[in-house]
C-alpha atoms as a PDB file:
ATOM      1  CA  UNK A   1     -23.703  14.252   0.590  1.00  0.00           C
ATOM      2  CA  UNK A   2     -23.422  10.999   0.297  1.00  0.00           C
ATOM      3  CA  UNK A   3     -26.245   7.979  -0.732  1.00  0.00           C
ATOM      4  CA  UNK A   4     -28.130   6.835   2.434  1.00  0.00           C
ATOM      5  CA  UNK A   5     -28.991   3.084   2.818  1.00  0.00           C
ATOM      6  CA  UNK A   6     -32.598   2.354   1.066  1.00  0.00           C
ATOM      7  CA  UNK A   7     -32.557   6.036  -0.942  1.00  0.00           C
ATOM      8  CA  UNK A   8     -33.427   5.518  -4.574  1.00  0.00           C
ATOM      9  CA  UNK A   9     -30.982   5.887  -7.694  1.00  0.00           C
ATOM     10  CA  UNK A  10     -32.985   9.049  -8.299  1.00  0.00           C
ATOM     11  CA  UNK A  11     -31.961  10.702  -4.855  1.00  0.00           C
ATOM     12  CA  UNK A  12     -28.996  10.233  -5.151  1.00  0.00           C
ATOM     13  CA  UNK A  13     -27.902  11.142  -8.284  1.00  0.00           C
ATOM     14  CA  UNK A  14     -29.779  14.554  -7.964  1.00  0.00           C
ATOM     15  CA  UNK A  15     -28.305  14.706  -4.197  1.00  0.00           C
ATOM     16  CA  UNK A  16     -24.611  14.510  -5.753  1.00  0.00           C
ATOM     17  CA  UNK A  17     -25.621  16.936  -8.480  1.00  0.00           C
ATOM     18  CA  UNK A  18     -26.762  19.727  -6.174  1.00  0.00           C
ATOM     19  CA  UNK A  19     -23.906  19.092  -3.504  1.00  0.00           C
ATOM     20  CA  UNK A  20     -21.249  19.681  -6.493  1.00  0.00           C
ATOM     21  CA  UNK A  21     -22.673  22.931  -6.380  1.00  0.00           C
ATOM     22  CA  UNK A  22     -24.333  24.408  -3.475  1.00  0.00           C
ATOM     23  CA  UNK A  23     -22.604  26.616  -0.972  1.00  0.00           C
ATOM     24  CA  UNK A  24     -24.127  28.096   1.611  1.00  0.00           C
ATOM     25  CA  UNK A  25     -26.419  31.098   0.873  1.00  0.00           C
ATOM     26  CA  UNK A  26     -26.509  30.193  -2.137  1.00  0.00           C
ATOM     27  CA  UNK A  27     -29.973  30.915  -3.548  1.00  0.00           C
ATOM     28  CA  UNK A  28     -29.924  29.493  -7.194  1.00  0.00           C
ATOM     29  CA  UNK A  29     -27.330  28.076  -9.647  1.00  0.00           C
ATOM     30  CA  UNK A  30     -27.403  25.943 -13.033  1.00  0.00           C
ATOM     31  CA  UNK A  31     -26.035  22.541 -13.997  1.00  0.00           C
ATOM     32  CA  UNK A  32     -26.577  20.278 -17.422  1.00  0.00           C
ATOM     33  CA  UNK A  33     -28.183  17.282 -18.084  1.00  0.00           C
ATOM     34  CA  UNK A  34     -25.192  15.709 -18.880  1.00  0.00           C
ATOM     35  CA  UNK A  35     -23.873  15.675 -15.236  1.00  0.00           C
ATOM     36  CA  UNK A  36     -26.226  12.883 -14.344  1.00  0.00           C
ATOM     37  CA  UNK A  37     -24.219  10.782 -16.863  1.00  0.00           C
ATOM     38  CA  UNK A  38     -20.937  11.498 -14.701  1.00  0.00           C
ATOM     39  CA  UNK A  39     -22.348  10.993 -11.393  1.00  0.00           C
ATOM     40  CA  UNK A  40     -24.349   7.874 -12.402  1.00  0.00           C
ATOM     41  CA  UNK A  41     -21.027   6.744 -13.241  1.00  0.00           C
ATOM     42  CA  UNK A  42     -18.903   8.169  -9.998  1.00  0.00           C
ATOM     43  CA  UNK A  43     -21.795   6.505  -7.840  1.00  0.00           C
ATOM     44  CA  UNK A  44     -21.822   3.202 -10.138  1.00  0.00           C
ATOM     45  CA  UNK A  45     -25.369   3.290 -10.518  1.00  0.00           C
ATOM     46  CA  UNK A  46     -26.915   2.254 -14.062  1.00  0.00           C
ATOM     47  CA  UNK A  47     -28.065   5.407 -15.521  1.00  0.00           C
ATOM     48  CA  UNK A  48     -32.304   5.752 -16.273  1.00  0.00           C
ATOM     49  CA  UNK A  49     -33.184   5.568 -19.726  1.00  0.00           C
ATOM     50  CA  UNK A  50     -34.983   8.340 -19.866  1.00  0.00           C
ATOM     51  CA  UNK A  51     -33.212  11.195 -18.032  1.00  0.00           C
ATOM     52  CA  UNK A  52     -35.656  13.645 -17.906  1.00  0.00           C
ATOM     53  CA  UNK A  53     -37.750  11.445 -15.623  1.00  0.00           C
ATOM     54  CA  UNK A  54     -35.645  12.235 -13.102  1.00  0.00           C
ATOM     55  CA  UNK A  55     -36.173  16.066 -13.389  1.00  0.00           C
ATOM     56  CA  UNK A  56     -39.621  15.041 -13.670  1.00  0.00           C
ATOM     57  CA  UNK A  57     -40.435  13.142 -10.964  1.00  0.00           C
ATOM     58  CA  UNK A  58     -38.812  15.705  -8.396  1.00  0.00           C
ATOM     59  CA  UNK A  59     -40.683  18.199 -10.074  1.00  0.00           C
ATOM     60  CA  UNK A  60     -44.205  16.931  -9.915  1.00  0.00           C
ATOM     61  CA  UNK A  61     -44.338  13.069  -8.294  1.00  0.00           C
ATOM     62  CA  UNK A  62     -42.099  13.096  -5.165  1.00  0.00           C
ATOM     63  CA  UNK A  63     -39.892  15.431  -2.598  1.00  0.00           C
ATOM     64  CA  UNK A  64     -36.188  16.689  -3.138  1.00  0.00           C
ATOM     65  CA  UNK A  65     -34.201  14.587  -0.488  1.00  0.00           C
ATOM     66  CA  UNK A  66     -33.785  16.104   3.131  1.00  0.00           C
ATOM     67  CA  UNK A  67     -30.158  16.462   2.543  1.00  0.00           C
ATOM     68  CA  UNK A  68     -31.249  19.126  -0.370  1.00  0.00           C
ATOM     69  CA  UNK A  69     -34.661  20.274   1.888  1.00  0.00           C
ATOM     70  CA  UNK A  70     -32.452  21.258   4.771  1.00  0.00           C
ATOM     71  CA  UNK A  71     -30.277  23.979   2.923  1.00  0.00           C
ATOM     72  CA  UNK A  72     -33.146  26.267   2.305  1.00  0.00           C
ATOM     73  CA  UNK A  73     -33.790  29.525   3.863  1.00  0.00           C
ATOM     74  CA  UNK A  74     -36.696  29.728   6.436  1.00  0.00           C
ATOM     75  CA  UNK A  75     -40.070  29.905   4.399  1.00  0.00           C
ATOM     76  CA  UNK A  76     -38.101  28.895   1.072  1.00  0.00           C
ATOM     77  CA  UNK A  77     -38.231  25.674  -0.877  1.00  0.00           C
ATOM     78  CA  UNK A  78     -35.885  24.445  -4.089  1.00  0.00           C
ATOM     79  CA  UNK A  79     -37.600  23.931  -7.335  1.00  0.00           C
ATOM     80  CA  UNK A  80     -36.211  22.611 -10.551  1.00  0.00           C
ATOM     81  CA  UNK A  81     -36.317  25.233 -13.136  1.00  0.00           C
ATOM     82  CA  UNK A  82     -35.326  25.137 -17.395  1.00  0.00           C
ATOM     83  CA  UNK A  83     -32.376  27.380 -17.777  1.00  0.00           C
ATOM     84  CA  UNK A  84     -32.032  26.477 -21.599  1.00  0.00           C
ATOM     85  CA  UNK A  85     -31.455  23.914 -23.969  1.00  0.00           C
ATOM     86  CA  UNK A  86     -30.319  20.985 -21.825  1.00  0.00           C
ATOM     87  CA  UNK A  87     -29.386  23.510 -18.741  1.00  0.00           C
ATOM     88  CA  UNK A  88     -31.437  23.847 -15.779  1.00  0.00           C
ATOM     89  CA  UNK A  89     -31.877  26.074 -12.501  1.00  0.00           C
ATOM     90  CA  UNK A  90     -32.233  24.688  -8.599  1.00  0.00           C
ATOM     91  CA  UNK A  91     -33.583  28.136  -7.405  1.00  0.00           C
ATOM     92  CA  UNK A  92     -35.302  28.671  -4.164  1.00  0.00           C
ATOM     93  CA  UNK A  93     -38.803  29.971  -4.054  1.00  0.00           C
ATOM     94  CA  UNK A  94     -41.700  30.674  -1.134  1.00  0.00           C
ATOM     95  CA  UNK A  95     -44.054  28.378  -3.128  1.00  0.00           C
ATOM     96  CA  UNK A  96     -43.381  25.259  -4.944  1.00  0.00           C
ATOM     97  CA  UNK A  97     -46.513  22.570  -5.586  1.00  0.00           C
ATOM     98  CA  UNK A  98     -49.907  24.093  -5.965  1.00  0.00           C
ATOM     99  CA  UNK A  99     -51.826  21.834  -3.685  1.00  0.00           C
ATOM    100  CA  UNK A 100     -55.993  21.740  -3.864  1.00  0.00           C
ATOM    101  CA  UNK A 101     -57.314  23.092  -0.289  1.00  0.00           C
ATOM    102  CA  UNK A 102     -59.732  20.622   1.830  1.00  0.00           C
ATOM    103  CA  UNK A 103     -61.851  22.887   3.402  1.00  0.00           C
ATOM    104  CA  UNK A 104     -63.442  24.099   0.070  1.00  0.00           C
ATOM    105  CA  UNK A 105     -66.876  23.897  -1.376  1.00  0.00           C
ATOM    106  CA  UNK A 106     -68.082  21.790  -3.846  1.00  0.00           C
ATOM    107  CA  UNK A 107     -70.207  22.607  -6.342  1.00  0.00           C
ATOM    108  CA  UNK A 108     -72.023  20.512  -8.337  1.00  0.00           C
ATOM    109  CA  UNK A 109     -71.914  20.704 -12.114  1.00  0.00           C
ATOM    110  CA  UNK A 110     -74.350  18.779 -14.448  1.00  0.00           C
ATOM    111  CA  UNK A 111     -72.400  16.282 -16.259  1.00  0.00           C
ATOM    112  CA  UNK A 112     -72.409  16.959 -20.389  1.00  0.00           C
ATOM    113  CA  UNK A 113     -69.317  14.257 -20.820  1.00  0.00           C
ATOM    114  CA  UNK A 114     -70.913  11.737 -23.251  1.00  0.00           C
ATOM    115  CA  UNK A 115     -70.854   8.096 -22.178  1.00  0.00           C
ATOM    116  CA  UNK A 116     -68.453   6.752 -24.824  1.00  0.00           C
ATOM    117  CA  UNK A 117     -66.194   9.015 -23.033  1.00  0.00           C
ATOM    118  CA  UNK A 118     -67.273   8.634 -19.632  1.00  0.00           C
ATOM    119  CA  UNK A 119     -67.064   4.658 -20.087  1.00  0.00           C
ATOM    120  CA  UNK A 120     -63.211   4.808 -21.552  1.00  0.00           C
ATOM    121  CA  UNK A 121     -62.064   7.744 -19.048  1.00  0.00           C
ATOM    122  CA  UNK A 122     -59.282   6.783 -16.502  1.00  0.00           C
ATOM    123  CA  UNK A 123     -57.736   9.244 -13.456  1.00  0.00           C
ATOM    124  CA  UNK A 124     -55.176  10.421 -15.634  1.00  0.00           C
ATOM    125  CA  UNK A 125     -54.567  13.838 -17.668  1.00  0.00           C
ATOM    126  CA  UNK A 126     -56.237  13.016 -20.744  1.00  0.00           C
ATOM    127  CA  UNK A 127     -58.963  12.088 -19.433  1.00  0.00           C
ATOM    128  CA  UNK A 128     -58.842  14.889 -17.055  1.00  0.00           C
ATOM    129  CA  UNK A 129     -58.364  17.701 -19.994  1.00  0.00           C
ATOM    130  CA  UNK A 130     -61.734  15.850 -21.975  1.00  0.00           C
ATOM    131  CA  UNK A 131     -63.938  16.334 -18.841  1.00  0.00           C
ATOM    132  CA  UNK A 132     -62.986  19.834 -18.590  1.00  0.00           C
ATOM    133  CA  UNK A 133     -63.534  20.241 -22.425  1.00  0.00           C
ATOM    134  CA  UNK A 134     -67.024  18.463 -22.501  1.00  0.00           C
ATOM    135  CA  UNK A 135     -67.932  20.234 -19.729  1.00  0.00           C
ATOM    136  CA  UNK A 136     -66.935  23.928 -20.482  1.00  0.00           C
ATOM    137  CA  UNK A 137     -65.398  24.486 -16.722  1.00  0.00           C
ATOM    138  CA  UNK A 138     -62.725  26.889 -18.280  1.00  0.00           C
ATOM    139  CA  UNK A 139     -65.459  29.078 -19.287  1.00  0.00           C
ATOM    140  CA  UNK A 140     -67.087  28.410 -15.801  1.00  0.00           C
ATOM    141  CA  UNK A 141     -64.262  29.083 -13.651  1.00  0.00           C
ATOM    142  CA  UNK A 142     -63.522  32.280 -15.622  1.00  0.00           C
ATOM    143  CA  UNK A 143     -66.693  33.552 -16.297  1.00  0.00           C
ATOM    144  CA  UNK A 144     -66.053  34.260 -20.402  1.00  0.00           C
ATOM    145  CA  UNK A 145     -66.194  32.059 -23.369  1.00  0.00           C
ATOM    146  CA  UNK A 146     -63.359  29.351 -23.969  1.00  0.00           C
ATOM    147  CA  UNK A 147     -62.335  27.449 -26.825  1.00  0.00           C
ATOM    148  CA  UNK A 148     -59.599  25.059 -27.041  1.00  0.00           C
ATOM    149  CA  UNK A 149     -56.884  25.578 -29.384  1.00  0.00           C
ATOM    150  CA  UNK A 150     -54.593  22.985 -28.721  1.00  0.00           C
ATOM    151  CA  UNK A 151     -53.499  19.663 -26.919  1.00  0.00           C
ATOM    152  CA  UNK A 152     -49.656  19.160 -25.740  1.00  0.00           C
ATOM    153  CA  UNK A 153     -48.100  22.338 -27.181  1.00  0.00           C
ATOM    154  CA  UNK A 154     -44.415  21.316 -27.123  1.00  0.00           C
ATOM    155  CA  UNK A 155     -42.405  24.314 -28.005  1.00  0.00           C
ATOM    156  CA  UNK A 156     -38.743  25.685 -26.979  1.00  0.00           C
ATOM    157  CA  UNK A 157     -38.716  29.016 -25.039  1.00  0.00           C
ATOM    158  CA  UNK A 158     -35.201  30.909 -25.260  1.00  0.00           C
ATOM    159  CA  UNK A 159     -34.544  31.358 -22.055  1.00  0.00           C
ATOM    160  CA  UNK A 160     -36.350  27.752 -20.424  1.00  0.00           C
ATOM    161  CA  UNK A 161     -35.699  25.136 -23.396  1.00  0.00           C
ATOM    162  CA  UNK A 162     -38.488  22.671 -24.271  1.00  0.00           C
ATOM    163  CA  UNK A 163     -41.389  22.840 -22.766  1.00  0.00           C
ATOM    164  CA  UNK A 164     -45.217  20.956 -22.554  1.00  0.00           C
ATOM    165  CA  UNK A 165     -48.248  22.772 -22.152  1.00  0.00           C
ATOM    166  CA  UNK A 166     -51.202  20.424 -21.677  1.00  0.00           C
ATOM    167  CA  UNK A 167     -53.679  22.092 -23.729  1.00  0.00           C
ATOM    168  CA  UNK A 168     -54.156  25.834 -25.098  1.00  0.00           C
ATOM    169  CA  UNK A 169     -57.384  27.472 -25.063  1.00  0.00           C
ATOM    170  CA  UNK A 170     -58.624  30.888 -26.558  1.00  0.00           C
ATOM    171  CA  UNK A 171     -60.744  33.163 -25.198  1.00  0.00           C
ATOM    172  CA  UNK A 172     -63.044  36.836 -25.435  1.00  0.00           C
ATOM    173  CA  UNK A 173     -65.149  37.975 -22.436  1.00  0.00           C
ATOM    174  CA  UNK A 174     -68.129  40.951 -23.052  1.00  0.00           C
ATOM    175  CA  UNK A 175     -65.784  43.797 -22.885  1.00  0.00           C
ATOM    176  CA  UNK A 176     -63.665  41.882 -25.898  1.00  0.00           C
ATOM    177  CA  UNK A 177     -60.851  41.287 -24.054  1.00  0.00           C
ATOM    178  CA  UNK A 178     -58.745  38.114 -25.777  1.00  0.00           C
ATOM    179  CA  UNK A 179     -56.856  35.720 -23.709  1.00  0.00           C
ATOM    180  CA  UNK A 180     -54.737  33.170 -24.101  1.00  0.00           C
ATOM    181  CA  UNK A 181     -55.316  30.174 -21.302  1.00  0.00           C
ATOM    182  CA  UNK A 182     -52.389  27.358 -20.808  1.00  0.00           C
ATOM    183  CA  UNK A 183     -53.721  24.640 -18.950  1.00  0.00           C
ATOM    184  CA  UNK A 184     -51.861  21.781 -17.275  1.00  0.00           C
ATOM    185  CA  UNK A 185     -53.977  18.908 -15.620  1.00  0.00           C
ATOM    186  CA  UNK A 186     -52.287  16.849 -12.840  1.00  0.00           C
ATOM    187  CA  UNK A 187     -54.169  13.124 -12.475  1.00  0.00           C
ATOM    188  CA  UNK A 188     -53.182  10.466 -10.185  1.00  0.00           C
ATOM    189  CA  UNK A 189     -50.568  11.064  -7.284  1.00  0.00           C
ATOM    190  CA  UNK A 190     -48.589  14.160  -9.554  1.00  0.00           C
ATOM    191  CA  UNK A 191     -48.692  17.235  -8.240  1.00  0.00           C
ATOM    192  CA  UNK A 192     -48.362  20.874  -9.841  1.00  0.00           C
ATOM    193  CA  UNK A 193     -45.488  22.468  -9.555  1.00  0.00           C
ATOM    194  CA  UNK A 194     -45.193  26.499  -9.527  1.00  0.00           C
ATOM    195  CA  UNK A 195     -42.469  25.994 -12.060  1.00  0.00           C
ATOM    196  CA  UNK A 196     -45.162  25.128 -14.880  1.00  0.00           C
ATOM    197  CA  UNK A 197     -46.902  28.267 -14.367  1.00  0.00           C
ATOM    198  CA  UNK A 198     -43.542  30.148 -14.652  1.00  0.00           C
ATOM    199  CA  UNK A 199     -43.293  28.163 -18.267  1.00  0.00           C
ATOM    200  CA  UNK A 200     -46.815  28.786 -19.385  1.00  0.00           C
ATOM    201  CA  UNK A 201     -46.166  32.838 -18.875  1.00  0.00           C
ATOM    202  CA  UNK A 202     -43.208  32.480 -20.468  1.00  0.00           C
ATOM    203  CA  UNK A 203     -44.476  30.526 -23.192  1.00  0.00           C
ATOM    204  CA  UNK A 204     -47.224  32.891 -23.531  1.00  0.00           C
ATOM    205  CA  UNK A 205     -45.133  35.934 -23.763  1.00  0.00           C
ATOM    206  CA  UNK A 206     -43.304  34.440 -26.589  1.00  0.00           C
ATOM    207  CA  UNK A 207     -46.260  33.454 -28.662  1.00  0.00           C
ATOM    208  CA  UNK A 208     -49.155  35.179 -28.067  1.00  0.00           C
ATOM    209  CA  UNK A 209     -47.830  38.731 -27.459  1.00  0.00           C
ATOM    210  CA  UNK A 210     -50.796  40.386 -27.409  1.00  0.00           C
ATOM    211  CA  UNK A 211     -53.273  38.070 -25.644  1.00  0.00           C
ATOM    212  CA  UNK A 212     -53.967  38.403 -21.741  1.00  0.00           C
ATOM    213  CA  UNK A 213     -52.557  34.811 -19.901  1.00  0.00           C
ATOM    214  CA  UNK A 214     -54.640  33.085 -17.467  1.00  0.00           C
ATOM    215  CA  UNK A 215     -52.774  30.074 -16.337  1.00  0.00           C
ATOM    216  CA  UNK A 216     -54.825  27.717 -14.743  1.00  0.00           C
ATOM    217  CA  UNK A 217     -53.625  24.642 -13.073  1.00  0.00           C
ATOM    218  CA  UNK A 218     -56.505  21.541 -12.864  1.00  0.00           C
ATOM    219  CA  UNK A 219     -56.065  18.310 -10.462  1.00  0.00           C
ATOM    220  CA  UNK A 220     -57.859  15.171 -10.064  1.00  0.00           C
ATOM    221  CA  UNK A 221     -59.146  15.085  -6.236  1.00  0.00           C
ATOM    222  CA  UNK A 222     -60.880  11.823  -4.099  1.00  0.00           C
ATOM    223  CA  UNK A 223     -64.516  11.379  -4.569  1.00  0.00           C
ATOM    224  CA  UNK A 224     -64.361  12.299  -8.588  1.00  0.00           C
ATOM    225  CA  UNK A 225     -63.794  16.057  -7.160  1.00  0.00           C
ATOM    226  CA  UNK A 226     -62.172  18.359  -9.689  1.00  0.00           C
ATOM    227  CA  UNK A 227     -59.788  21.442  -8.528  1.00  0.00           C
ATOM    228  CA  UNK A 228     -59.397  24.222 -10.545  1.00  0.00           C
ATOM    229  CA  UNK A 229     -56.677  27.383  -9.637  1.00  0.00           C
ATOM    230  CA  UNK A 230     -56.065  30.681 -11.636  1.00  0.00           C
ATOM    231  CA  UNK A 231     -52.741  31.353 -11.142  1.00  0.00           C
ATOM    232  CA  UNK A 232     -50.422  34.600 -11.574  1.00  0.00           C
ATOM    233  CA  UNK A 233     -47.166  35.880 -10.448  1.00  0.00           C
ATOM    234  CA  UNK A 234     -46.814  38.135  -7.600  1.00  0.00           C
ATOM    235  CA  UNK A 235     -43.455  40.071  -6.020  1.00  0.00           C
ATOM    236  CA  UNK A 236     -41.575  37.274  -8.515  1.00  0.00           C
ATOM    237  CA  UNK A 237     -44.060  34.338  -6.347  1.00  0.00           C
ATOM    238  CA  UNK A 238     -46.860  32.631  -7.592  1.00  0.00           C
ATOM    239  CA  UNK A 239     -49.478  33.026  -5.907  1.00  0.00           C
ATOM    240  CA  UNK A 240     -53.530  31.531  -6.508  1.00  0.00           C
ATOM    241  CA  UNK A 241     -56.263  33.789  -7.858  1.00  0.00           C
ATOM    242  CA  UNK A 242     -58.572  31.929  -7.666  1.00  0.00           C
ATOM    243  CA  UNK A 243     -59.345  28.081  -6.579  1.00  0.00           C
ATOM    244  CA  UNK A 244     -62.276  26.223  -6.967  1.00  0.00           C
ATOM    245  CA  UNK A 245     -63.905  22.348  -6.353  1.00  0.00           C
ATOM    246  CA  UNK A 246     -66.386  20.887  -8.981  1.00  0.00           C
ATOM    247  CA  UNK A 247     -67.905  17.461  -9.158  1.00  0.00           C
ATOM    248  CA  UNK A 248     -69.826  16.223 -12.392  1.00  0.00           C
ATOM    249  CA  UNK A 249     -73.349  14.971 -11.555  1.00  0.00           C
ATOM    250  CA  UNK A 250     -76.597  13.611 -13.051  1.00  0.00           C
ATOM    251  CA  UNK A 251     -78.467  16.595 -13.406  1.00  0.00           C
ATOM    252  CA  UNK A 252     -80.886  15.108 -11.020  1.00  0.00           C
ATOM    253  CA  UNK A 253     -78.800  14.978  -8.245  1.00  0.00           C
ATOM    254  CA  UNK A 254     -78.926  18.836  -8.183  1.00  0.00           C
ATOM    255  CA  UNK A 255     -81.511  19.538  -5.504  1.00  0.00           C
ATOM    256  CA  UNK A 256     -83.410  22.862  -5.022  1.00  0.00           C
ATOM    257  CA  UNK A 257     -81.374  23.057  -1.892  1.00  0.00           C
ATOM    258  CA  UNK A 258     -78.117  23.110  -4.002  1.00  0.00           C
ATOM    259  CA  UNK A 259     -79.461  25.942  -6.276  1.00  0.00           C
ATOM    260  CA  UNK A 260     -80.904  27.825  -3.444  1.00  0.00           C
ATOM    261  CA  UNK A 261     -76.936  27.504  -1.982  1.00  0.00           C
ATOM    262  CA  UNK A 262     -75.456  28.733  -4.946  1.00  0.00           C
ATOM    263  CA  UNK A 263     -77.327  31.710  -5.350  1.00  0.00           C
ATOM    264  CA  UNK A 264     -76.951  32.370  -2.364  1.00  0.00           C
ATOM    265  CA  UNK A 265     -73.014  32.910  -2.939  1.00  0.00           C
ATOM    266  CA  UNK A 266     -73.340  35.228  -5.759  1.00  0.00           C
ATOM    267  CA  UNK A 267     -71.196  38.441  -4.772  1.00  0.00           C
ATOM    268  CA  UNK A 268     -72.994  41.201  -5.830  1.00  0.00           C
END
């Protein structure tokens, strides 16, 4: 696999990378950070500064190359998993972004974010994560009460290496059940990746052994929509709970009809 004319530095470095090992049927295998330093060099292509980027965008930003696509199994995809400190996994999986659906309802939520915040907010994660806080929508979505714990948990999982969760909430429903809810928020053109969830559960495991995990995935969508998923793992897959489409309003702009609607879609 060679570099085609007009690919990216990125493509191609990850392109030699996964050629060096693949063979076919080959379903997963692991390389090391450091072999983009020796193929940046074999290709003569001046290296990124910041290595993990290029994990990072093929993870979350843009698509493996074709050359890579192409080797897959019918119904299978390659993700990018941790393996370890400075190790990772290319391991084929049935599901690998978690995409928000377009044929979804909206419902409308009365907007609690306070101006100062409101006026300051961008389309990106941050601003994302304060929106959900201001506005309770973990407790929503869920249906028990929420609290966050903390923003940008990095932490090292034996058998991943380092991780990021976004934020870390806590929670107790009626019953007293406690969970333990890792959230990552997706802004702009980034999109989730299944890997994350496989981290948060992992992450999860290793520190809060005796909470329940409800990872939930949260994504910027057009017309100030916001997409919220439950996520779990299923037959080693993960697969979406739940998924559902809010959109912060005036209060005012909730009409009897909307109301009417809603209570309407209350399973009994």
């Amino acid at each position: 696999m060679v570099k085609k004319p007009g690919s990216d530095r990125y493509s191609a470095i990850i392109d030699r990378v996964f050629s060096e090992h693949f063979a076919p049927g080959c379903k997963e295998f692991e390389f090391t950070r450091e072999e983009f330093e020796r193929t940046a060099e074999q290709l003569s292509i001046k290296l990124p500064k910041n290595l993990g980027d290029v994990l990072y965008s093929f993870r979350y930003r843009k698509n493996l190359p074709e050359s890579i696509r192409l080797t897959a199994a019918k119904g299978f995809e390659w993700v990018i998993e941790g393996a370890g400190r400075s190790r990772y996994r290319f391991r084929q999986t049935r599901t690998s972004r978690i995409v928000p659906r377009d044929d979804l309802v909206t419902v409308k939520i009365p907007d609690a974010t306070p101006e100062i915040i409101a006026a300051y907010a961008q389309t990106d994660e941050q601003a994302l994560l304060a929106k959900i806080r201001c506005n309770r929508l973990i407790d929503i979505f869920l249906g028990i009460t929420a609290y966050s714990l903390q923003n940008h948990l990095r932490t090292t999982v034996a058998s991943i290496g380092q991780i990021e969760v976004d934020e870390i909430y806590v929670g107790i429903d009626r019953y007293g059940r406690q969970f333990v809810i890792p959230v990552q928020a997706k802004g702009g053109n980034d999109q989730h990746a299944a890997v994350q969830t496989y981290q948060d559960l992992a992450c999860c495991k290793a520190k809060f052994p005796t909470l329940i995990c409800r990872p939930i995935s949260a994504q910027f969508m057009s017309g100030t929509r916001i997409a919220l998923f439950e996520l779990a793992v299923e037959d080693d897959e993960i697969k979406i709970v739940e998924e559902r489409h809010y959109r912060l309003v005036p209060a005012a702009e909730i009409s009897p009809d909307d109301l009417r609607a809603y209570g309407n879609r209350v399973k009994p």
